[in-house]
Protein backbone atom coordinates (compact mmCIF):
# COMPACT_ATOMS: atom_id res chain seq x y z
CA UNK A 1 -38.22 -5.88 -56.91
CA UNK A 2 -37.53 -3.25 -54.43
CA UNK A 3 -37.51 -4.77 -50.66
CA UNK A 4 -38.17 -1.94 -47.75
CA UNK A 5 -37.04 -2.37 -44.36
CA UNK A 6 -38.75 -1.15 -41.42
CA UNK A 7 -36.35 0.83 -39.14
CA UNK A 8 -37.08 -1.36 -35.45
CA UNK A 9 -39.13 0.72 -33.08
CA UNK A 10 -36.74 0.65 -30.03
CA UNK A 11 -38.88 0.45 -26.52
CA UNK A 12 -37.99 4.09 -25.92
CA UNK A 13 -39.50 5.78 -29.24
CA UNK A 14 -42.37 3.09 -28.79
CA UNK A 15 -42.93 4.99 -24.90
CA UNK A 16 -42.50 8.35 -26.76
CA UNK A 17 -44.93 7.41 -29.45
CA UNK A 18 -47.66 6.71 -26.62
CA UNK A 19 -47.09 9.26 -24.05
CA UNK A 20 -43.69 7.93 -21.64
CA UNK A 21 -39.99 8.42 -22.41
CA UNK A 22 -38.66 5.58 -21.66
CA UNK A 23 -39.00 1.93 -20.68
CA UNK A 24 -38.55 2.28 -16.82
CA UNK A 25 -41.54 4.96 -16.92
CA UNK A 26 -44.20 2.40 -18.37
CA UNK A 27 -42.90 -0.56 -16.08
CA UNK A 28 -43.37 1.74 -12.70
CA UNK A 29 -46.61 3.65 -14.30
CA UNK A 30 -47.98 -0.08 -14.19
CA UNK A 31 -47.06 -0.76 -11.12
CA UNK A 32 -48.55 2.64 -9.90
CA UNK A 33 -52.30 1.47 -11.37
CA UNK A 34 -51.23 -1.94 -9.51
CA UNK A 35 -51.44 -0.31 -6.69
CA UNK A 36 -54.91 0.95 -7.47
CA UNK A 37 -53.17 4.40 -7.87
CA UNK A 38 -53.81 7.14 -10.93
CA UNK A 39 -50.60 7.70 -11.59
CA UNK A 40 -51.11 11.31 -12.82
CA UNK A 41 -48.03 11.01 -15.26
CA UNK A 42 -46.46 14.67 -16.12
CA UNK A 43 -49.77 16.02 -14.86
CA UNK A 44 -48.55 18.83 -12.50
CA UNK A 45 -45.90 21.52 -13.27
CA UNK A 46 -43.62 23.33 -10.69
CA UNK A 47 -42.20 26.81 -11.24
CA UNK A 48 -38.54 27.10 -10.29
CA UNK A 49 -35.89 29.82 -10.48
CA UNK A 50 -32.57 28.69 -11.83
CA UNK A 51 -29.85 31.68 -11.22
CA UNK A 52 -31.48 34.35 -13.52
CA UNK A 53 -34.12 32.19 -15.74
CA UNK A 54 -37.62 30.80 -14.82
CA UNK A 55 -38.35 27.06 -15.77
CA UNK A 56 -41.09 24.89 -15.34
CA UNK A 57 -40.74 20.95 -14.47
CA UNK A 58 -42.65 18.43 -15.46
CA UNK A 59 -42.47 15.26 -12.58
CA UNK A 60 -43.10 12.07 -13.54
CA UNK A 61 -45.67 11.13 -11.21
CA UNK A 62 -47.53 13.40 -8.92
CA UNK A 63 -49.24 10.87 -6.69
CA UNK A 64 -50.19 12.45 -3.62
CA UNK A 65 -50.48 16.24 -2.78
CA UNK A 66 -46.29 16.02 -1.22
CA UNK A 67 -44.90 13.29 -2.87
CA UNK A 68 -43.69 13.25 -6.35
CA UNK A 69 -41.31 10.50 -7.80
CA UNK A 70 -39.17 11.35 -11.04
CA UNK A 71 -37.66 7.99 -13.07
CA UNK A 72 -34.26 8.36 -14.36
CA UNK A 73 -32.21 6.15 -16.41
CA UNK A 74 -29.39 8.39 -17.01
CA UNK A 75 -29.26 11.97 -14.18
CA UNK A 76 -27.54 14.64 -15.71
CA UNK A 77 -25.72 17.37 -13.78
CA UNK A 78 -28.42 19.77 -15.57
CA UNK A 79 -31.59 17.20 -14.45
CA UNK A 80 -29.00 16.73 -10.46
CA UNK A 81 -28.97 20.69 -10.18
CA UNK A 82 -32.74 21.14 -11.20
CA UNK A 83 -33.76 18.70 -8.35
CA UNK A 84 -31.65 20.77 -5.63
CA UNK A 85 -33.22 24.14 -6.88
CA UNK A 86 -36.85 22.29 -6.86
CA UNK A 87 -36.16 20.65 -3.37
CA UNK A 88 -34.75 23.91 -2.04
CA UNK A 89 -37.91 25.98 -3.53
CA UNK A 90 -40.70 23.87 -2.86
CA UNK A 91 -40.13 22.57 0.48
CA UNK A 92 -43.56 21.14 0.99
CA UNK A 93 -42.70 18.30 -1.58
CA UNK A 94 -40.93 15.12 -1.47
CA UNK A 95 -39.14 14.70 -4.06
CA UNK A 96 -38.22 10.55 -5.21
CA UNK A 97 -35.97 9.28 -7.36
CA UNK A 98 -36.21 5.81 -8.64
CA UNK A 99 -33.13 5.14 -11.17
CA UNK A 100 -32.53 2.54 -13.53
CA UNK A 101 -29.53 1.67 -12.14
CA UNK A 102 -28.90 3.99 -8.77
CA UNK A 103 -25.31 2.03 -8.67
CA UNK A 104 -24.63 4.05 -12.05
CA UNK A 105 -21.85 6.84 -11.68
CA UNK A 106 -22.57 10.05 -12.08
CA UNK A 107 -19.76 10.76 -14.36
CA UNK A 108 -16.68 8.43 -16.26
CA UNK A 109 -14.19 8.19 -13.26
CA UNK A 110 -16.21 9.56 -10.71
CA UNK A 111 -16.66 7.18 -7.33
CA UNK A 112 -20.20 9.24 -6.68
CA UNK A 113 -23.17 7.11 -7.61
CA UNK A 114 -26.62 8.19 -8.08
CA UNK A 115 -27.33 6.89 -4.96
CA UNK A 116 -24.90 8.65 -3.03
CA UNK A 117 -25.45 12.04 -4.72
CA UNK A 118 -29.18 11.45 -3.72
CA UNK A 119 -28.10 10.46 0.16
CA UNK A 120 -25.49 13.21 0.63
CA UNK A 121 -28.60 15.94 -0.21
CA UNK A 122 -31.29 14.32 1.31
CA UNK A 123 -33.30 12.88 -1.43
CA UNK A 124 -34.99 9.88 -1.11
CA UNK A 125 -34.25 7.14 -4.14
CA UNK A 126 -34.90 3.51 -5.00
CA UNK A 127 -33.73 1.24 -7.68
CA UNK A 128 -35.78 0.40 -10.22
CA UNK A 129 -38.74 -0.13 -8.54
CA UNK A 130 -41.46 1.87 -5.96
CA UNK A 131 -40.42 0.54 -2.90
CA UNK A 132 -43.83 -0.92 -0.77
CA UNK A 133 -42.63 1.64 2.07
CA UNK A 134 -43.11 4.87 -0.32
CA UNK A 135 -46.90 3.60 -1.50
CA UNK A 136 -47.58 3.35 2.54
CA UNK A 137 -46.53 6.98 2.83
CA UNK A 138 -48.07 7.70 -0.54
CA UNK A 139 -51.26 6.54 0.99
CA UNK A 140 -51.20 8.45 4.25
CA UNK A 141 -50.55 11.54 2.72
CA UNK A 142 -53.61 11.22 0.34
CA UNK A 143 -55.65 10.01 3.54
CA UNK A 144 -54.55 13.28 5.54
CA UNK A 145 -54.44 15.81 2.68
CA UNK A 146 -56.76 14.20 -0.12
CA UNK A 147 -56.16 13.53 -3.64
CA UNK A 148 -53.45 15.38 -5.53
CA UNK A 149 -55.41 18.57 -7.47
CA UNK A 150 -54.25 18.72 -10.90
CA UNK A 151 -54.03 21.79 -13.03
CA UNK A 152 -56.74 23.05 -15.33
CA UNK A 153 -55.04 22.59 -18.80
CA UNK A 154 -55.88 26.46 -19.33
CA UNK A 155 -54.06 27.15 -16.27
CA UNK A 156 -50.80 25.39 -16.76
CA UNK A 157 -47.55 27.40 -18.05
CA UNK A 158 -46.56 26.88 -21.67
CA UNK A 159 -43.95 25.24 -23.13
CA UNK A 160 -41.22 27.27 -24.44
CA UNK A 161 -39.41 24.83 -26.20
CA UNK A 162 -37.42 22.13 -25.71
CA UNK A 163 -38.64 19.04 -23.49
CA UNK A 164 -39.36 21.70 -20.73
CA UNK A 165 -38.38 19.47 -18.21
């Protein structure tokens, strides 16, 4: 008798299968409904100009018209550079970081953690969680400037390939 084994669905390709890349995205999308937020995950796209090419980016969570948060478990110098052009060409938005671990190095050897990269340019960041400050501002900026106004899905850009992000 033959005996199959199921491959183990890690938490990860469990998020991917229902709509979230990774475990850190669920736990603060809960906590964003907790907050008696919609949490409008990946439901806005910015248009950005990296040195010759046009990309789009996909945030995380678009929850008020000028604040967006991105999750990260592991910050790339690709996904660190992309935040710089996108904080540099839409200055109307503040851009968050919350990190799995914002004591993580940014590369083996270096002494520059996520944390400081993100203080040295200006970016606001928290560790693993929303902190209760950033829903207060979250909630003034929807009470001076409304709800956030998502795109139309016939009006947002296409994917080209790739994660687009």
């Amino acid at each position: 008798m033959v005996r199959f084994h199921r491959k183990k669905i890690t938490t990860d390709a469990n998020g991917i299968k229902h709509g979230y890349r990774s475990g850190l995205e669920k736990k603060i999308l809960l906590d964003v409904e907790d907050q008696g937020l919609e949490p409008n995950y990946e439901a806005t796209r910015f248009e950005y100009i990296q040195p010759e090419t046009r990309h789009t980016y996909t945030p995380d969570f678009h929850l008020s018209p000028h604040i967006v948060i991105e999750t990260k478990g592991r910050w790339t110098v690709d996904d660190r550079l992309k935040m710089l052009y996108l904080k540099d060409q839409h200055p109307e938005i503040d851009f968050r970081m919350v990190f799995q671990n914002a004591n993580q190095k940014i590369k083996k050897g270096s002494k520059t953690s996520y944390a400081d990269y993100c203080d040295k340019h200006g970016i606001k960041w928290a560790n693993k969680v929303i902190p209760s400050e950033w829903y207060n501002d979250i909630f003034d900026d929807i009470a001076k400037n409304g709800e956030v106004v998502l795109q139309e899905e016939k009006d947002k850009p296409k994917r080209e390939g790739g994660r687009g992000r």
